[in-house]
Protein backbone atom coordinates (compact mmCIF):
# COMPACT_ATOMS: atom_id res chain seq x y z
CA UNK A 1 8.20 51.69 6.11
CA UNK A 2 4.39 51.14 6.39
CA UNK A 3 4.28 47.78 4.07
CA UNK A 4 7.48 46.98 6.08
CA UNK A 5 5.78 47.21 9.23
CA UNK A 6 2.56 45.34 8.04
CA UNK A 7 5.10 42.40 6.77
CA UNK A 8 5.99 42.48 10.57
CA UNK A 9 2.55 42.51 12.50
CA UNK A 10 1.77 39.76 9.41
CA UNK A 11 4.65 37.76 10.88
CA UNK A 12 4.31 37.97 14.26
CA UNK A 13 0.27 37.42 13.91
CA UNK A 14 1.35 33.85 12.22
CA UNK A 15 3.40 33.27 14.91
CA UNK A 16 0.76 34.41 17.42
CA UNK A 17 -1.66 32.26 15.66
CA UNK A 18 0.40 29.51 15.62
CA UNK A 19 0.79 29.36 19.32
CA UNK A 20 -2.72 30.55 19.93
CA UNK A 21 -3.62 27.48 18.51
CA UNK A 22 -1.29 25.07 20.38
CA UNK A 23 -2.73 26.08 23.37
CA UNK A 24 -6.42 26.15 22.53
CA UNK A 25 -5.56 22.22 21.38
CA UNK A 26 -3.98 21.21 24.61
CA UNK A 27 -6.66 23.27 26.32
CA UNK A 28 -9.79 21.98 24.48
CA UNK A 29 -8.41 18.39 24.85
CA UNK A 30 -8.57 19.00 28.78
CA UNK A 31 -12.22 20.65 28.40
CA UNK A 32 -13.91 17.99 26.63
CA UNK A 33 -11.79 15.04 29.18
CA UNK A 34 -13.45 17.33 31.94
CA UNK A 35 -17.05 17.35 30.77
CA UNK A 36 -16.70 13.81 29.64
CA UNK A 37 -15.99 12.66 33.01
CA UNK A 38 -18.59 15.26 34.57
CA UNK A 39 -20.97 13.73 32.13
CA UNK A 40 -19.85 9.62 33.19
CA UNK A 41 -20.77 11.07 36.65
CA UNK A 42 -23.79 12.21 35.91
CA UNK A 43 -25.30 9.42 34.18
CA UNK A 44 -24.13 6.82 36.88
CA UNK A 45 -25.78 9.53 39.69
CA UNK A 46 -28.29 9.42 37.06
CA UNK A 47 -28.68 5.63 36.79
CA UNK A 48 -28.85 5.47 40.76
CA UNK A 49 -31.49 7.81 40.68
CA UNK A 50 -33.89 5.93 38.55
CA UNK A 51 -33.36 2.49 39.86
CA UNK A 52 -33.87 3.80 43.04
CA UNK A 53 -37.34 4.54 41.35
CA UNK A 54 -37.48 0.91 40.29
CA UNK A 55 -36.36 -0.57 43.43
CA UNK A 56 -40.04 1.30 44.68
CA UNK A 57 -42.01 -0.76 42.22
CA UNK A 58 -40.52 -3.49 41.75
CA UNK A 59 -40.55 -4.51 45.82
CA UNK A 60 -44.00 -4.02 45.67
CA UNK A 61 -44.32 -6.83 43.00
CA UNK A 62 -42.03 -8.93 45.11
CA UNK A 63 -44.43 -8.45 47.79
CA UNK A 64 -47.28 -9.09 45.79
CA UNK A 65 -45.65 -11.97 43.64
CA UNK A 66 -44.24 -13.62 47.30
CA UNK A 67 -47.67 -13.86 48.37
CA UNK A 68 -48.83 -15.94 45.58
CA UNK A 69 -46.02 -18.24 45.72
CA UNK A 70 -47.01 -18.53 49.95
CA UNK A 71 -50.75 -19.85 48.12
CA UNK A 72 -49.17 -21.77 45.38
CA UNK A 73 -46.94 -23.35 47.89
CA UNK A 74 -49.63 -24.65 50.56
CA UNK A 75 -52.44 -25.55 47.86
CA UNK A 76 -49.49 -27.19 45.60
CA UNK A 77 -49.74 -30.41 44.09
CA UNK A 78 -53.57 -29.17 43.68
CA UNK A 79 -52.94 -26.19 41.86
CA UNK A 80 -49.57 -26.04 39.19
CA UNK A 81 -49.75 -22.75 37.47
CA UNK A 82 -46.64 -20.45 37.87
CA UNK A 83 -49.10 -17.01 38.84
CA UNK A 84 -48.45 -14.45 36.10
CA UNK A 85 -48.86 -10.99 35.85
CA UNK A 86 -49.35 -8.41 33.20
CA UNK A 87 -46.91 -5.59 35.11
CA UNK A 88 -44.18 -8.10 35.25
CA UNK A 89 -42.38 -11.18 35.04
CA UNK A 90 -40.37 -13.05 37.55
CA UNK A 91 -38.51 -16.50 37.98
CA UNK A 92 -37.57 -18.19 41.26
CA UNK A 93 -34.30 -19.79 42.21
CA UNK A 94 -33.32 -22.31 44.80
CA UNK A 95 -30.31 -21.55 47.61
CA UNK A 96 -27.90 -22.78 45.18
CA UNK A 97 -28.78 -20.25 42.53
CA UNK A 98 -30.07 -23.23 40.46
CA UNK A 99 -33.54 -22.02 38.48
CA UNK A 100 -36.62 -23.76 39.36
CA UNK A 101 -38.91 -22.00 36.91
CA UNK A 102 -39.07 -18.64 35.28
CA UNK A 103 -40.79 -16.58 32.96
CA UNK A 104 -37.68 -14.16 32.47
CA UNK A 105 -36.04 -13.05 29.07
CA UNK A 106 -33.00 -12.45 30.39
CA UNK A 107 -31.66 -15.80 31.59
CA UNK A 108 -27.89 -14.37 33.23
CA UNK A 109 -28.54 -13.25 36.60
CA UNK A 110 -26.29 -11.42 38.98
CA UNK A 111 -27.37 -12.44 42.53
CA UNK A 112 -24.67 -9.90 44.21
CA UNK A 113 -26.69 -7.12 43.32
CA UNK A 114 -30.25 -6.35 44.56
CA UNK A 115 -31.43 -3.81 41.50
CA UNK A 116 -29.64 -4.28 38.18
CA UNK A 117 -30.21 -2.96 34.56
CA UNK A 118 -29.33 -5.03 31.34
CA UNK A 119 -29.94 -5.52 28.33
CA UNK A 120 -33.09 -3.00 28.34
CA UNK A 121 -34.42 -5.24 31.46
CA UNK A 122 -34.35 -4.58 35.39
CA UNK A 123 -33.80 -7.20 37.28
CA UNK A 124 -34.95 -7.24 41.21
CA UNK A 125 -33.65 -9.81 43.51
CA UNK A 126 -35.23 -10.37 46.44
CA UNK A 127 -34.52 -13.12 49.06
CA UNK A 128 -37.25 -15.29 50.67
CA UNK A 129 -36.94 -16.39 54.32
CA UNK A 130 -39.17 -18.94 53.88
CA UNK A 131 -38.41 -21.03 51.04
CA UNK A 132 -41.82 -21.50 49.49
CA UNK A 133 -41.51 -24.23 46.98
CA UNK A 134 -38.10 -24.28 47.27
CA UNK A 135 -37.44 -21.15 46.67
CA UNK A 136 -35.23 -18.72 47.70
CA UNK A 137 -34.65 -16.00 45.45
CA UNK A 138 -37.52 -14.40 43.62
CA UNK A 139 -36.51 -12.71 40.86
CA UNK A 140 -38.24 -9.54 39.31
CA UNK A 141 -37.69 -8.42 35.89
CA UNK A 142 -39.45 -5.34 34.28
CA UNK A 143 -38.62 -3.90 30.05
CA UNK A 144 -36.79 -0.58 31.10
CA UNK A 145 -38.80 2.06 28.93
CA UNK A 146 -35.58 4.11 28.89
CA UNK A 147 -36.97 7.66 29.34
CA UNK A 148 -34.53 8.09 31.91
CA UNK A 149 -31.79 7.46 29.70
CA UNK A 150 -33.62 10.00 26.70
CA UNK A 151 -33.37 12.54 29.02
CA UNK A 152 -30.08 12.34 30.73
CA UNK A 153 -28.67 12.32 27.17
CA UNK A 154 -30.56 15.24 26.45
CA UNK A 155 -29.06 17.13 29.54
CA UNK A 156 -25.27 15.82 28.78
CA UNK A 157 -26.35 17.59 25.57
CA UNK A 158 -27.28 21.14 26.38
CA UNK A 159 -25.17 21.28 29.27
CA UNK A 160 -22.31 20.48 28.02
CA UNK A 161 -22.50 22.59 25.08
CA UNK A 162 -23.19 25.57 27.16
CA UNK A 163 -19.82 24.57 29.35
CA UNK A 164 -17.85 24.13 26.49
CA UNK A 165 -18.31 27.56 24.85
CA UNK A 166 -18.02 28.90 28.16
CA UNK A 167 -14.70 27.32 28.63
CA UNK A 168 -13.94 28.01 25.23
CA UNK A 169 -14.26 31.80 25.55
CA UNK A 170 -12.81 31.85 28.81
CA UNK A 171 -9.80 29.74 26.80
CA UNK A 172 -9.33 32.50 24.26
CA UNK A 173 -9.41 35.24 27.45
CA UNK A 174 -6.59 33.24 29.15
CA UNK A 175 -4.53 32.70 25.56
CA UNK A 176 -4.75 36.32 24.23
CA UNK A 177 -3.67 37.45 28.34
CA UNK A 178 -0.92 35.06 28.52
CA UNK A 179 0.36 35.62 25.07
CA UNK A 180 0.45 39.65 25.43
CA UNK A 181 3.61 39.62 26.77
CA UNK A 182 5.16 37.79 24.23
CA UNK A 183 3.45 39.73 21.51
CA UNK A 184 5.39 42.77 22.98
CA UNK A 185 8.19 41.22 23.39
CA UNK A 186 8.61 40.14 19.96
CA UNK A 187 7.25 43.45 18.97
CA UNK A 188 10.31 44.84 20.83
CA UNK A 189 12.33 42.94 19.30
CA UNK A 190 11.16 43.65 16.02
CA UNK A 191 11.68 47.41 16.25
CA UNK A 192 15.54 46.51 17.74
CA UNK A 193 16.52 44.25 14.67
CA UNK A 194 14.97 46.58 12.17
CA UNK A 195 16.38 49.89 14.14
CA UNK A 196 19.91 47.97 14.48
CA UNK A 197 19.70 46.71 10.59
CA UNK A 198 19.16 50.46 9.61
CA UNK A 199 22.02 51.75 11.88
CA UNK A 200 24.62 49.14 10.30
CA UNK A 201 24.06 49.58 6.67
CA UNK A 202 25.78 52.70 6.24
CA UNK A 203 29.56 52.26 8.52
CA UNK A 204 29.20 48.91 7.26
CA UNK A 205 28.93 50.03 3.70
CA UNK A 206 31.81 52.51 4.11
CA UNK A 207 34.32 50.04 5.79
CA UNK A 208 34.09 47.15 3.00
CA UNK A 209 34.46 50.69 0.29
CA UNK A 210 37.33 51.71 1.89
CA UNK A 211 39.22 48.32 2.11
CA UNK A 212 38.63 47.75 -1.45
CA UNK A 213 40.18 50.81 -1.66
CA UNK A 214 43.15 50.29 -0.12
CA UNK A 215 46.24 49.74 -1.79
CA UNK A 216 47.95 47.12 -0.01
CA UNK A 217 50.72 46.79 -2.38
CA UNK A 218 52.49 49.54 -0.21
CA UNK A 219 51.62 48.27 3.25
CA UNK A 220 54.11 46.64 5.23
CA UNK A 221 52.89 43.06 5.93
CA UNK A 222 51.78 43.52 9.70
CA UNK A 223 49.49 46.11 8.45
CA UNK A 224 48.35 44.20 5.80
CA UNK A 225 47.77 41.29 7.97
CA UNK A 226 45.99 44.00 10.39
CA UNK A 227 43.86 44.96 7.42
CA UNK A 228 43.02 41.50 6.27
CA UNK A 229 41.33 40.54 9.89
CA UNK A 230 39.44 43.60 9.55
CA UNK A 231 38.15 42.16 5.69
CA UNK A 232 37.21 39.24 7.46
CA UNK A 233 35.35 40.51 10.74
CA UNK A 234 33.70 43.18 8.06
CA UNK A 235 32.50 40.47 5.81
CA UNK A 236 31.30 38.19 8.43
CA UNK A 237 29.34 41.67 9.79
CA UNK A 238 28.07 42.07 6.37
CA UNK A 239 26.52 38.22 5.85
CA UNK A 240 24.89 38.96 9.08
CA UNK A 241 23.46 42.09 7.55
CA UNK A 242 22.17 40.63 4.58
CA UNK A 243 20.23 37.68 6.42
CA UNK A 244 18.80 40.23 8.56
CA UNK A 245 17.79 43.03 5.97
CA UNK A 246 16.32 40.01 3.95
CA UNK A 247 13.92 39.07 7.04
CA UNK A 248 13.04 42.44 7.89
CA UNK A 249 13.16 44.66 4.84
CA UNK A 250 13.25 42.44 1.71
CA UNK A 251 11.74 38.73 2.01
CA UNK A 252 7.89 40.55 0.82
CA UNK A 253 9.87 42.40 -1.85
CA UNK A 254 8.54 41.05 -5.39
CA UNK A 255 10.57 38.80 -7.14
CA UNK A 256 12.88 39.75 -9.91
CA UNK A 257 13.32 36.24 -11.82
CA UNK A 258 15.75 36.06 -14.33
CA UNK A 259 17.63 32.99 -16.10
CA UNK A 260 20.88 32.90 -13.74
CA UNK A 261 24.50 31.71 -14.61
CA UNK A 262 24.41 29.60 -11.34
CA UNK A 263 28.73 28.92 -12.06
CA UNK A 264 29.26 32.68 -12.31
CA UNK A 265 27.76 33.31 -9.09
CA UNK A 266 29.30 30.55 -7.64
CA UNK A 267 32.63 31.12 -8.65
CA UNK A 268 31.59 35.36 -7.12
CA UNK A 269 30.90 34.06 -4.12
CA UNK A 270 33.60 31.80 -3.41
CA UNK A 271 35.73 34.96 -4.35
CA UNK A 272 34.03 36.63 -1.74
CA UNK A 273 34.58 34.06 1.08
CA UNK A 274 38.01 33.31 0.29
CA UNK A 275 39.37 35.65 2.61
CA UNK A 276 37.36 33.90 5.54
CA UNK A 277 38.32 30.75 4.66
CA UNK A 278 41.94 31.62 4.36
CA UNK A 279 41.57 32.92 8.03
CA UNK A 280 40.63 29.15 9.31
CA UNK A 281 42.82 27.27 6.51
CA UNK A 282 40.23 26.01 4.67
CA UNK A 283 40.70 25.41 1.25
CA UNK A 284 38.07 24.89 -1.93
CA UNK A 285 37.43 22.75 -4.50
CA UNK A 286 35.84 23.29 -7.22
CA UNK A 287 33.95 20.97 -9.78
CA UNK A 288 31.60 23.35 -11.82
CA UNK A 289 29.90 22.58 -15.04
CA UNK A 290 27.66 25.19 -17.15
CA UNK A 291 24.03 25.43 -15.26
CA UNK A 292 21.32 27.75 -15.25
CA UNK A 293 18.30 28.61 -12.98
CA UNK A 294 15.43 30.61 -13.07
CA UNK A 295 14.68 32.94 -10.18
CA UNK A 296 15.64 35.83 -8.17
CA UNK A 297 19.43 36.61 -8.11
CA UNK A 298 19.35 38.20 -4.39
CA UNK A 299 17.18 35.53 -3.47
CA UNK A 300 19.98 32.78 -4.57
CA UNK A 301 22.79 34.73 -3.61
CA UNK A 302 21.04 34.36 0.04
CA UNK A 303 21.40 30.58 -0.24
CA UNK A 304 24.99 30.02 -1.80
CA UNK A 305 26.38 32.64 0.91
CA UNK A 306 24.57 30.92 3.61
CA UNK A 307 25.64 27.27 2.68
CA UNK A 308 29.52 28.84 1.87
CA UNK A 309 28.65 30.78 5.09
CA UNK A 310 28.45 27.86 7.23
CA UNK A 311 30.38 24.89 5.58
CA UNK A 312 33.51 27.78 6.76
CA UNK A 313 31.90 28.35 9.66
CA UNK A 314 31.74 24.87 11.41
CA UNK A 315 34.63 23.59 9.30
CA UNK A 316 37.90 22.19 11.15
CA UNK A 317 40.97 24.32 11.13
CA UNK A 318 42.94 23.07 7.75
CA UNK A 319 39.84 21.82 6.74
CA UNK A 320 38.22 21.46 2.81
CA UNK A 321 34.68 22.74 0.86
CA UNK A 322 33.79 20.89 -2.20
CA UNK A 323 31.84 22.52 -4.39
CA UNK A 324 30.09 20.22 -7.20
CA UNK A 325 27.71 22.31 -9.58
CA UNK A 326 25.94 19.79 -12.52
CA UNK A 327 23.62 21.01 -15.00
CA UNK A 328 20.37 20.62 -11.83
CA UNK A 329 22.20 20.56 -8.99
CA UNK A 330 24.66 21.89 -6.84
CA UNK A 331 26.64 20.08 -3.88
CA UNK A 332 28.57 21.77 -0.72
CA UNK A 333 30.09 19.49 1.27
CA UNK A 334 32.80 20.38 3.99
CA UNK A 335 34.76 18.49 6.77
CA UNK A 336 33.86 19.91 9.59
CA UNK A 337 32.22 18.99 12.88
CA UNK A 338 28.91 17.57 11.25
CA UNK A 339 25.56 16.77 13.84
CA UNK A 340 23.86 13.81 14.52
CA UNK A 341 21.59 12.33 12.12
CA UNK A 342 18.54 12.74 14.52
CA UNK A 343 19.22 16.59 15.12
CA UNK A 344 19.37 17.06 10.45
CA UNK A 345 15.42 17.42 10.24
CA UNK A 346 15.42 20.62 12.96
CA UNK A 347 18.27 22.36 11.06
CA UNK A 348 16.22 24.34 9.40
CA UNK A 349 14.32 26.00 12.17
CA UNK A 350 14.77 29.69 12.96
CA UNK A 351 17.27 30.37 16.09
CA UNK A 352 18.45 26.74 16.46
CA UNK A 353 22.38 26.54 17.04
CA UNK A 354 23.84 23.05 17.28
CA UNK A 355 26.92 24.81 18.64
CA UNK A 356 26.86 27.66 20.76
CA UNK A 357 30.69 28.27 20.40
CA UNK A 358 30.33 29.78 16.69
CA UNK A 359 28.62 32.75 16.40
CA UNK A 360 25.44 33.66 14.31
CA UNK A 361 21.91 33.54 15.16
CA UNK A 362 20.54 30.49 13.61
CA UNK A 363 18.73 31.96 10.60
CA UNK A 364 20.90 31.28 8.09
CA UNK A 365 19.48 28.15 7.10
CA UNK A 366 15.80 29.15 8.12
CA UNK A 367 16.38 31.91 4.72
CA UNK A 368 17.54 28.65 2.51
CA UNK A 369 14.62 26.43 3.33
CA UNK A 370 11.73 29.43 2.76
CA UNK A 371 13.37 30.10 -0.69
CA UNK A 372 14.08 26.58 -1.84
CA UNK A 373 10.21 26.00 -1.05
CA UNK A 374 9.07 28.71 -2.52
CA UNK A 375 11.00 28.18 -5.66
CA UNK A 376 9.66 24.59 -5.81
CA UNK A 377 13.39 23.56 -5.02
CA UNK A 378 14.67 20.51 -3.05
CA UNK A 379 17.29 20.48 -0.47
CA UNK A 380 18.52 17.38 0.80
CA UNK A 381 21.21 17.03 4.05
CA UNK A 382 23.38 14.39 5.08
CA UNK A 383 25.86 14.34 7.52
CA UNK A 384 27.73 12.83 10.41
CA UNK A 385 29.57 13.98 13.54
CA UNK A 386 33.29 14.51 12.99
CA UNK A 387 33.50 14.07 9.20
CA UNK A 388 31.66 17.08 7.89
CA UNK A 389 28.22 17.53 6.06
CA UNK A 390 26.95 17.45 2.55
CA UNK A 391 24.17 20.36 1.27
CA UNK A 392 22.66 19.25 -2.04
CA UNK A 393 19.94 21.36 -3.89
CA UNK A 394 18.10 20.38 -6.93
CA UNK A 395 15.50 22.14 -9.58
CA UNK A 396 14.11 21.60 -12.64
CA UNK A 397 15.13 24.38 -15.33
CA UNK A 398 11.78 25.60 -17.25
């Protein structure tokens, strides 16, 4: 009972796990969109901020520069030299935005905008009431020594690694609260399906014993009709059962691999669901050569009485199973209702019903595809709604 119940907690920490980590994706994905746009923010407030420091400076040398334009302009054709200056450069446009002359590495100018950084350059436009030499925009441009920029980066940096482990942790607060309840739940559940399992083995064990028993030779036929639906309802109880006591009790249990007569177990199994098929009007056929297979016989008998299991169960009334069993492979194919070929990769998942008006609980098929996988075995489906669906399973023999 303890390994049992340390298979369980394994299980349900997987699936804890698994969406523990679905929602830390979704919710990291969010955290980092957050402080990336907190961070844009920043470094345009940022940006503001230290032009704003420009726009100090650089008026100044508008001033400064305006002033020795005013003496260039009144002493000009005498004196020619553009003034210059060590602290900056500057170029000067006429009222069409047409250059007249400038010292300027950055040639593009955006005369919309009074303060402007690009290309490591800032750019000050200032206009000139009184066009001296023609001029009237004066333009300003300083190399942008980028400390600024060194340390906003450096405060995205620490900051936002302090906010994202702080939203992390507070992340893996809000999963583990929000994902208590369903721990417990399935927990609960647990205890029911292995409590329920343990209550059904032994009336279900003594019903089947007892019909075997039974001597129907003498019955009348409405009894022995009477007893024949009881057969059936036990032996659909009993397939139930099995799935169930294999994911509870006996999926950890170690392997007891043997070379298997796959036809002889077959041909056991088809006995066995003969009566259930009989109760619908389905009939089999068989096409079974000699084949072998190396692995756990309760582990195979779980997939040939699922796949039997369900090409009766969503069969048509007067409906047919073919059985095909080759040397490495085995077919089932039945008539019945079939799914669409969309809905054929989730038919596998645990719980999933494509029709609620047969009964089960959707883990048939879950059992098949964790043994065929961890046999190394493949399993491929076709099918199509209203003309039935084809199981085929192939392995290599050692």
């Amino acid at each position: 009972m303890s390994a049992s119940k340390n298979r369980a907690t394994n299980s349900l920490l997987r699936s804890e796990k698994k969406s523990l980590y679905r929602f830390l994706a979704l919710y990291v994905a969010m955290v980092i969109f957050g402080i990336t746009l907190l961070s844009a923010f920043y470094y345009e407030s940022q940006k503001k901020l230290a032009l704003s420091n420009y726009r100090v400076m650089m008026a100044q040398y508008a001033y400064i520069q305006t002033k020795r334009l005013k003496v260039l302009h009144h002493f000009f054709p005498d004196r020619r030299e553009y003034p210059r200056d060590p602290r900056f450069t500057s170029a000067i446009y006429d009222i069409e935005f047409h250059k007249i002359f400038s010292l300027n590495r950055v040639e593009s100018i955006r005369f919309d905008e009074e303060i402007y950084l690009t290309n490591g350059y800032v750019h000050f436009i200032k206009g000139l009431d009184t066009y001296y030499l023609g001029t009237r925009y004066l333009v300003i441009e300083v190399q942008d020594d980028a400390k600024w920029e060194v340390a906003i980066w450096k405060d995205i940096a620490l900051y936002g690694t302090i906010a994202f482990v702080l939203f992390l942790l507070f992340g893996l607060y809000l999963a583990k609260l929000f994902l208590k309840p369903m721990r417990d739940s399935i927990m609960l559940l647990d205890r029911f399906i292995k409590d329920t399992t343990h209550e059904l083995n032994t009336p279900l064990s003594a019903i089947l014993a007892n019909i075997e028993m039974m001597d129907t030779d003498v019955m009348v036929e409405k009894n022995r009709k009477k007893l024949e639906r009881i057969n059936i309802a036990a032996k659909t109880v009993s397939t139930l059962y099995k799935d169930l006591t294999f994911l509870t009790l006996e999926q950890e249990k170690k392997n007891e691999d043997e070379h298997l007569d796959v036809k002889e177990i077959v041909l056991d199994r088809v006995e066995y669901f003969d009566i259930l098929a009989r109760s619908k009007q389905v009939t089999f056929s068989l096409a079974l050569d000699d084949a072998t297979l190396y692995m756990d016989r309760r582990k195979f008998t779980r997939i040939i009485d699922n796949l039997i299991s369900n090409a009766i169960k969503y069969n048509k009334r007067k409906g047919a199973i073919k059985i095909t069993l080759e040397p490495n492979r085995l077919i089932i194919e039945d008539s019945g209702i079939g799914i669409d070929e969309e809905k054929i990769p989730l038919m596998f998942d645990r719980y999933l019903r494509f029709n609620s008006s047969e009964g089960g609980f959707g883990i048939g098929l879950s059992i098949v595809k964790k043994i065929v996988d961890e046999y190394g075995i493949s399993i491929d489906v076709t099918s199509q709604k209203e003309v039935g669906t084809k199981m085929e399973i192939r392995w290599e023999n050692d």
